[in-house]
Protein backbone atom coordinates (compact mmCIF):
# COMPACT_ATOMS: atom_id res chain seq x y z
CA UNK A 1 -5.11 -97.30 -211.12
CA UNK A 2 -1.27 -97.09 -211.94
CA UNK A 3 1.42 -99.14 -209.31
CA UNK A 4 3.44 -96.30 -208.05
CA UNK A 5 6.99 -97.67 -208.54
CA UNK A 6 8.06 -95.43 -206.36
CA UNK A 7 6.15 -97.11 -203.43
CA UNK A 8 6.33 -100.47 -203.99
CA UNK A 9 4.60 -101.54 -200.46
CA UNK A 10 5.39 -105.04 -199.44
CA UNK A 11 2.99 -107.05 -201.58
CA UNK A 12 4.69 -105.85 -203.99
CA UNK A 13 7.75 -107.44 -202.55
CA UNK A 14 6.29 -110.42 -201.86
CA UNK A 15 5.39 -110.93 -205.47
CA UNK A 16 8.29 -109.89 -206.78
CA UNK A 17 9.84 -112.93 -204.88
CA UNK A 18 7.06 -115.32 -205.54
CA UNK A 19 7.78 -115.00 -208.99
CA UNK A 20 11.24 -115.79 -208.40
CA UNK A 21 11.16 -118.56 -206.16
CA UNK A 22 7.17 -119.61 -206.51
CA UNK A 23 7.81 -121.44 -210.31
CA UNK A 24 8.71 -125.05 -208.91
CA UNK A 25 6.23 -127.78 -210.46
CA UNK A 26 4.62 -130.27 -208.30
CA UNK A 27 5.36 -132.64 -211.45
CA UNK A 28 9.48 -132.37 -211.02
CA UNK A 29 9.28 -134.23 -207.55
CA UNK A 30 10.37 -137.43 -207.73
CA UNK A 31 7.72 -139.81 -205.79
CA UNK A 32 9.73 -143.05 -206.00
CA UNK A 33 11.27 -143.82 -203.35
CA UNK A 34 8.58 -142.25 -201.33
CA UNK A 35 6.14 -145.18 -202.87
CA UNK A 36 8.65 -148.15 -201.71
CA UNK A 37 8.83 -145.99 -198.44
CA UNK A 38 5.36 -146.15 -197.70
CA UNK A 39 4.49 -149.73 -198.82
CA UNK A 40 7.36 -151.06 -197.00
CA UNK A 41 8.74 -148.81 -193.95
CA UNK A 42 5.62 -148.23 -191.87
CA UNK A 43 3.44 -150.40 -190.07
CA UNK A 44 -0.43 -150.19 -190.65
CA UNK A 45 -0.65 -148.19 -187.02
CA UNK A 46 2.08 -145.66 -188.42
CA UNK A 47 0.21 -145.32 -191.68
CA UNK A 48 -3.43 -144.24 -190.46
CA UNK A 49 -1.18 -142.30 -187.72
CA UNK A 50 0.10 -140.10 -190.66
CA UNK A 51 -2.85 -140.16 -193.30
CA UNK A 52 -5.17 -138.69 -190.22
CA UNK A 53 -2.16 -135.22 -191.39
CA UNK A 54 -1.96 -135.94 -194.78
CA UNK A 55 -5.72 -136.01 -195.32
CA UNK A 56 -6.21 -132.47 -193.26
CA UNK A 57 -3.19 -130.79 -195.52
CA UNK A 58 -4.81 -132.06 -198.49
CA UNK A 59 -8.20 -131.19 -197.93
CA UNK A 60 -7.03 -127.82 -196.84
CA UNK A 61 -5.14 -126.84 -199.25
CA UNK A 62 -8.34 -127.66 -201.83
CA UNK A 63 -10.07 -125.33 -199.19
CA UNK A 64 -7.67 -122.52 -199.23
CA UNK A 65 -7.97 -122.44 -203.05
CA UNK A 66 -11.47 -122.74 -203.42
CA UNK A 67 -11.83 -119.83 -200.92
CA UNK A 68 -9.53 -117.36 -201.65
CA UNK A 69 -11.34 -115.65 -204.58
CA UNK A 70 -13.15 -113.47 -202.28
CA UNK A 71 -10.32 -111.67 -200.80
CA UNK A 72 -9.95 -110.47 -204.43
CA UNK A 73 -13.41 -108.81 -204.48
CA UNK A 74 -13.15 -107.22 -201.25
CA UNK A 75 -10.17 -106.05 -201.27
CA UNK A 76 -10.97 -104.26 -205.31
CA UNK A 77 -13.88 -102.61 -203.54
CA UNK A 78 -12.19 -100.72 -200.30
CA UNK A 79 -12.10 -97.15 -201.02
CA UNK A 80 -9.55 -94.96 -199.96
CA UNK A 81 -8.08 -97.99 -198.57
CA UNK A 82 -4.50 -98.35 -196.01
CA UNK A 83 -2.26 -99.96 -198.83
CA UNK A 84 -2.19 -100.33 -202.66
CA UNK A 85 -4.97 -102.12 -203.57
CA UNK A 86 -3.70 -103.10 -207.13
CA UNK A 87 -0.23 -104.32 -205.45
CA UNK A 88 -2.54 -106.73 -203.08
CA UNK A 89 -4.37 -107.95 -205.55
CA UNK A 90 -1.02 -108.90 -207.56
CA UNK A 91 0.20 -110.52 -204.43
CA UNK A 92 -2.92 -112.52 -204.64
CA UNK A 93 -2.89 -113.87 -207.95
CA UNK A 94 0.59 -115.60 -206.84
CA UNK A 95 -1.30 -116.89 -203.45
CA UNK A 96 -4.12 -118.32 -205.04
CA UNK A 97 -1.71 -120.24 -208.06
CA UNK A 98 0.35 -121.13 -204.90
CA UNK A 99 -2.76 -122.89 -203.31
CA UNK A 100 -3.87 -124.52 -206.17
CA UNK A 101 -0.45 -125.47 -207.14
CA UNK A 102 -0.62 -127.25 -203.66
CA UNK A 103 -3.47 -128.64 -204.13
CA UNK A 104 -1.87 -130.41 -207.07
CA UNK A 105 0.94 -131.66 -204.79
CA UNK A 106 -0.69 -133.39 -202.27
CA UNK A 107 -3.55 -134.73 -205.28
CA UNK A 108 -0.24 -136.10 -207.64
CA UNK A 109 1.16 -137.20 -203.92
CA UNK A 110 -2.22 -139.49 -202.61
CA UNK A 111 -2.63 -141.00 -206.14
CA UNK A 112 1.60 -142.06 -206.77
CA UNK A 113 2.31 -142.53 -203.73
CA UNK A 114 -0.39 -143.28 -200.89
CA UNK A 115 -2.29 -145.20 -203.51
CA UNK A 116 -5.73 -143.48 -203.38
CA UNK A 117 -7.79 -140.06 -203.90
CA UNK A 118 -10.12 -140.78 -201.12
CA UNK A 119 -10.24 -138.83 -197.22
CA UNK A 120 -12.38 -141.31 -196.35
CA UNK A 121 -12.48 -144.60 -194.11
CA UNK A 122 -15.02 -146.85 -193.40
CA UNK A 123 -14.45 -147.71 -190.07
CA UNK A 124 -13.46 -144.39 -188.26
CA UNK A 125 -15.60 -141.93 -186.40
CA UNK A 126 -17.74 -139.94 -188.68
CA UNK A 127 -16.17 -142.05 -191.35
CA UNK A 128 -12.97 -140.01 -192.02
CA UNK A 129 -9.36 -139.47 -191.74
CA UNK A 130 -10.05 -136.03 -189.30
CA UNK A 131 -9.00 -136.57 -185.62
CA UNK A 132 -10.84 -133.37 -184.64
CA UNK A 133 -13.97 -132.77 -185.94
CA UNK A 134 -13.42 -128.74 -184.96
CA UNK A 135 -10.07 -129.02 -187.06
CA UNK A 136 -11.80 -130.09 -190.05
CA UNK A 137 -14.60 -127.25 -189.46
CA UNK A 138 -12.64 -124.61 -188.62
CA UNK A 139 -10.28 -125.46 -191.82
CA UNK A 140 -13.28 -125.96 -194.67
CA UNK A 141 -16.34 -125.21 -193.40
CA UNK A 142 -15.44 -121.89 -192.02
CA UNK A 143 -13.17 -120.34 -194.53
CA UNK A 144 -16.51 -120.76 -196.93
CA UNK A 145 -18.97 -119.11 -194.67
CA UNK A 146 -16.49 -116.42 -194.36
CA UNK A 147 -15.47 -116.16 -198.20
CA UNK A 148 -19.95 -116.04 -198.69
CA UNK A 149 -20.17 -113.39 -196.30
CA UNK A 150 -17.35 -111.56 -198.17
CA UNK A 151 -19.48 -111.84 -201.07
CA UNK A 152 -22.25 -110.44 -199.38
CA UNK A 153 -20.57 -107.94 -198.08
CA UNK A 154 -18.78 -106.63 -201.35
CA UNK A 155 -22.50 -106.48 -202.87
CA UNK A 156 -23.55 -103.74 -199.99
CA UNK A 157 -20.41 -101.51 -200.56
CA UNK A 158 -20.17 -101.00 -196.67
CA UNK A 159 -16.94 -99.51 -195.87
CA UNK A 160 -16.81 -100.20 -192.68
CA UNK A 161 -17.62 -103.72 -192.91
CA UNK A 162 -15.57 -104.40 -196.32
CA UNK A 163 -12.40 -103.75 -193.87
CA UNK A 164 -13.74 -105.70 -191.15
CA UNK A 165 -14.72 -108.62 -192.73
CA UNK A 166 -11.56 -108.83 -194.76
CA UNK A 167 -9.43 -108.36 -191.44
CA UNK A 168 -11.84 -111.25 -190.62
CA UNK A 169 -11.00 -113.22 -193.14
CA UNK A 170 -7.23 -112.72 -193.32
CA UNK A 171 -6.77 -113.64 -189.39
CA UNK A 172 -8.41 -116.92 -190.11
CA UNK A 173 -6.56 -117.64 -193.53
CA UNK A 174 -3.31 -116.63 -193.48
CA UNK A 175 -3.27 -115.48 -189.23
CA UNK A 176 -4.59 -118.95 -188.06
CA UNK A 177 -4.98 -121.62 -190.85
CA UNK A 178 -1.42 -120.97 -192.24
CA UNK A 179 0.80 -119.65 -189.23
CA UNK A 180 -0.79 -122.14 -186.61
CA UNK A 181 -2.28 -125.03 -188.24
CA UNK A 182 -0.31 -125.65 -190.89
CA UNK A 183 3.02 -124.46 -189.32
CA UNK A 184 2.29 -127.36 -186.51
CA UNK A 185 1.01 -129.91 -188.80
CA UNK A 186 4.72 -129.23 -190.99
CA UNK A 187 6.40 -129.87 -187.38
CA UNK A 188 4.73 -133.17 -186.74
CA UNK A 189 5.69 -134.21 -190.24
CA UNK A 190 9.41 -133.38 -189.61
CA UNK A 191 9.69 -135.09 -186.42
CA UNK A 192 7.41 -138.44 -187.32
CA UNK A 193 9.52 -138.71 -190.10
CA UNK A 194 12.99 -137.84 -187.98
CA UNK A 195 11.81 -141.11 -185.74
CA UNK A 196 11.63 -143.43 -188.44
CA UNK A 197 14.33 -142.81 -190.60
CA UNK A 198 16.61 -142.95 -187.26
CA UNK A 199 14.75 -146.80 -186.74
CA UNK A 200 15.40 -147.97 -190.30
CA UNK A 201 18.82 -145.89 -190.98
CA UNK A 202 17.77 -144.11 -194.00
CA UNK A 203 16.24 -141.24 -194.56
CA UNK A 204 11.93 -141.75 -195.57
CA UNK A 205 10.00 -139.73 -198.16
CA UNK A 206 12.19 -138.11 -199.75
CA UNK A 207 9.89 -136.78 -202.17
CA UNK A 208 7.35 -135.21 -199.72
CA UNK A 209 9.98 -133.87 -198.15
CA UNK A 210 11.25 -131.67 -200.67
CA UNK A 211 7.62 -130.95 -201.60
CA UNK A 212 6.44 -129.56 -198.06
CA UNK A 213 9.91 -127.52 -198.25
CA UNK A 214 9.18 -125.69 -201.31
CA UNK A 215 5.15 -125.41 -199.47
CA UNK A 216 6.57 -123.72 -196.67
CA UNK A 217 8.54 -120.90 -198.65
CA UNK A 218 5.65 -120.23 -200.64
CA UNK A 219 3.06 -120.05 -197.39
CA UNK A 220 5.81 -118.10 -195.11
CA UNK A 221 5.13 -115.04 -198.41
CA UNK A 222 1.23 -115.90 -197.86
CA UNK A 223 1.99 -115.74 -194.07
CA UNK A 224 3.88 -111.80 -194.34
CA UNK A 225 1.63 -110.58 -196.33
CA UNK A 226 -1.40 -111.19 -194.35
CA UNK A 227 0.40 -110.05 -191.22
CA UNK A 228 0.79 -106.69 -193.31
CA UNK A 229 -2.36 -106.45 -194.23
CA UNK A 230 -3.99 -106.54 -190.48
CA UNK A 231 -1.48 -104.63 -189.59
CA UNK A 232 -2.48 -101.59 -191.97
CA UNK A 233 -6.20 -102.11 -191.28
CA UNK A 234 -5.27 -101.81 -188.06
CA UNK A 235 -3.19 -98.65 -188.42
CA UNK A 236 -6.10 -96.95 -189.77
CA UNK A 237 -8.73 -98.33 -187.46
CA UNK A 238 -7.19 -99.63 -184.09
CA UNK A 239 -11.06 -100.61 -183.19
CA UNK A 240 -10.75 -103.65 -185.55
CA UNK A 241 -7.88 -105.27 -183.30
CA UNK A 242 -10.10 -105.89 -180.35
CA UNK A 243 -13.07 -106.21 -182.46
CA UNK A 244 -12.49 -108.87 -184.91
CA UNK A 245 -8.61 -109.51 -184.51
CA UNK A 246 -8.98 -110.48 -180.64
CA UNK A 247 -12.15 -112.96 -180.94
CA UNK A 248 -11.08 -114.50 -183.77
CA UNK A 249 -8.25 -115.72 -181.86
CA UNK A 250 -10.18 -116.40 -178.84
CA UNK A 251 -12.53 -118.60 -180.78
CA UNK A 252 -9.19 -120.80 -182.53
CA UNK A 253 -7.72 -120.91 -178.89
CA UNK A 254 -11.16 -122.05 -177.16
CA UNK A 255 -11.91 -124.82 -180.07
CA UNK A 256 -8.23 -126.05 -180.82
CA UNK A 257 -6.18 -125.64 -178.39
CA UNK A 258 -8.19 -126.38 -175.01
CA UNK A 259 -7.67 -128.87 -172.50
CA UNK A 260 -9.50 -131.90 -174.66
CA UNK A 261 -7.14 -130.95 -177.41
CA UNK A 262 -4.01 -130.74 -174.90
CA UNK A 263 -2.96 -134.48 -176.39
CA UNK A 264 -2.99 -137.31 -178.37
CA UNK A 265 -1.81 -140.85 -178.12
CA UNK A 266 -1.70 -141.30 -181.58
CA UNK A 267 1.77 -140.68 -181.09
CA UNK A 268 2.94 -141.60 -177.84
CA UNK A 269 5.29 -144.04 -179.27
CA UNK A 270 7.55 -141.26 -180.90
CA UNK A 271 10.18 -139.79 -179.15
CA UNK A 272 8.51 -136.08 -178.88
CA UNK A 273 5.42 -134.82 -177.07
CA UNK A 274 3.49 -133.92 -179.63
CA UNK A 275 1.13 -131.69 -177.92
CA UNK A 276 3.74 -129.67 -176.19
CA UNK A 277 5.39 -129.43 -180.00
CA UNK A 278 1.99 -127.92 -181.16
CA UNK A 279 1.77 -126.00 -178.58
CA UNK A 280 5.05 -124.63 -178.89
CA UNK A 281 4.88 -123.88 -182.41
CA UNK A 282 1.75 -122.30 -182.15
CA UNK A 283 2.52 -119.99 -179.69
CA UNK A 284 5.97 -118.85 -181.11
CA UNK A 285 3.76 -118.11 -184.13
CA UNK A 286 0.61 -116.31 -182.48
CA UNK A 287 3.26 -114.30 -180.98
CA UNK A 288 5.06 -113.16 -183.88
CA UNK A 289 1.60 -112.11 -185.40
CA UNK A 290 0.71 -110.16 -182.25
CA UNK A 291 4.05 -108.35 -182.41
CA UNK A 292 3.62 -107.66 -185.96
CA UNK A 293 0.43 -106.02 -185.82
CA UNK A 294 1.43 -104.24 -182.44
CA UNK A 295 1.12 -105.94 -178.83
CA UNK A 296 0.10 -102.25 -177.71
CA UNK A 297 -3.26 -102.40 -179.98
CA UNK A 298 -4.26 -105.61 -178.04
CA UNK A 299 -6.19 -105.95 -174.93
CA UNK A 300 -6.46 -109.36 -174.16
CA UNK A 301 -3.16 -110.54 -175.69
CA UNK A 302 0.30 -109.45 -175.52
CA UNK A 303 3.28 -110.60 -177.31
CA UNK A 304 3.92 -112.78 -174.25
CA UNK A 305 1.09 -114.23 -174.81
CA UNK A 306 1.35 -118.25 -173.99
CA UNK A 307 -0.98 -120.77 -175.03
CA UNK A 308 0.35 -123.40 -172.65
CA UNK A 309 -1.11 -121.69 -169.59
CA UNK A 310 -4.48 -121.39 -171.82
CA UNK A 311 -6.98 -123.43 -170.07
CA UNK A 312 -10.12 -122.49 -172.18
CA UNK A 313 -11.27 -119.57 -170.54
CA UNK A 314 -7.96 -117.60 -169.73
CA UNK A 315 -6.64 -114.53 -172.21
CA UNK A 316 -3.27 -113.20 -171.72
CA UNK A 317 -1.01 -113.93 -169.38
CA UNK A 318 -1.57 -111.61 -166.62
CA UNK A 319 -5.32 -111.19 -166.92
């Protein structure tokens, strides 16, 4: 199948920019004052304060690579599908070089710079660097049972459940893991690091800085695109909004975002709150997917939607 030049949808967009502005090397960062940085501008408390993010961006981007392959399959198997298959699939193959350019970032980053490979402490609760034990699941362990059942699914040929599963997939990836989790996580970096440059009069890590900048323009294309891509499934099938779009959300706001997750004294000592940061971050993005797809299509959440009157149990505002 021929791209139609003459509808370039906006995959095709989005790769056209990632290969303008995805080509920065991991490798041209320069990691040394970050190194002097870390050995000498934060106390021990700071330091596991910090690694408990470093080691969930790390680990997920490995995960994001590992499990993106599927979305390749399914989406060269829809039939008749809602978009340009071959123009998604070329959006892809910048994604997934994205990820695993990533990947390299934060692996060059723990060995130069933090001093070690290893997500793993002795002495902490289940003997790692993860605060939330749902975090860590919903970031790794999900995204592969999802990316087998894509598998499985691409071997039956099912229509019906190709679409599904991929709107499945795409609303945890790129609709949960990358515009709430990883947009927060960037937030807490920018602000931890705000606080202590203002306390030693110079601004810290310069080199992850510039690194997690460059992340962030690549993930805001991975971000668009899967907004897009929902959004045309759901164009063609409004069913799979309230279907799979609507609990997939319920199930990130009932596990991550509940009242045992509304804080964390980790960083009490900053000058932010950082659970009304999260949730403020999160809910200007959950919103701006919502409105994207189409408010109208949902039942349970509207574009006002607002996570900091979520209490576990409650939808939308107004239910």
């Amino acid at each position: 199948m021929a791209i139609d030049f003459a509808n370039k949808q906006k995959p095709y967009e989005l790769f056209d920019k990632a290969k303008r502005q995805g080509t920065w090397d991991p490798l041209d960062i320069d990691f040394s004052e970050d190194k002097v940085h870390w050995e000498e501008g934060f106390s021990e408390a700071q330091k596991d304060q910090i690694m408990g993010t470093f080691v969930g961006f790390y680990e997920g981007e490995e995960s994001v690579t590992r499990t993106l392959v599927p979305y390749f399959t399914i989406v060269d198997k829809l039939e008749d599908a809602p978009f340009d298959t071959v123009q998604e699939e070329m959006f892809l193959s910048t994604h997934l070089m994205e990820e695993a350019k990533h990947t390299d970032f934060f692996a060059r980053y723990f060995e130069e710079v933090l001093g070690t490979q290893e997500t793993h402490i002795d002495d902490y609760e289940e003997s790692d660097y993860w605060q939330n034990p749902d975090l860590k699941e919903f970031l790794v362990d999900d995204l592969e049972e999802i990316g087998e059942r894509m598998r499985q699914t691409a071997r039956t040929g099912d229509q019906h459940e190709l679409r599904y599963i991929l709107g499945e997939g795409v609303m945890h990836y790129m609709g949960i893991v990358e515009a709430q989790l990883a947009k927060a996580g960037y937030e807490i970096f920018e602000n931890v690091f705000s606080d202590i440059s203002d306390d030693l009069g110079t601004e810290i890590m310069p080199g992850f800085q510039e690194g997690i900048k460059l992340v962030r323009q690549d993930e805001g294309r991975h971000i668009t695109n899967g907004r897009w891509v929902m959004k045309k499934l759901a164009e063609e099938d409004p069913d799979i909004v309230t279907e799979v779009y609507e609990p997939k959300i319920q199930e990130y706001l009932e596990r991550l975002t509940g009242p045992e997750n509304a804080s964390d004294d980790r960083y009490e000592d900053y000058s932010f709150d950082m659970a009304q940061l999260q949730r403020t971050v999160s809910n200007a993005n959950l919103q701006q997917t919502i409105e994207y797809i189409g408010p109208e299509k949902f039942d349970s959440f509207g574009a006002d939607f607002d996570i900091g009157a979520y209490s576990g149990g409650a939808a939308a505002a107004g239910d």
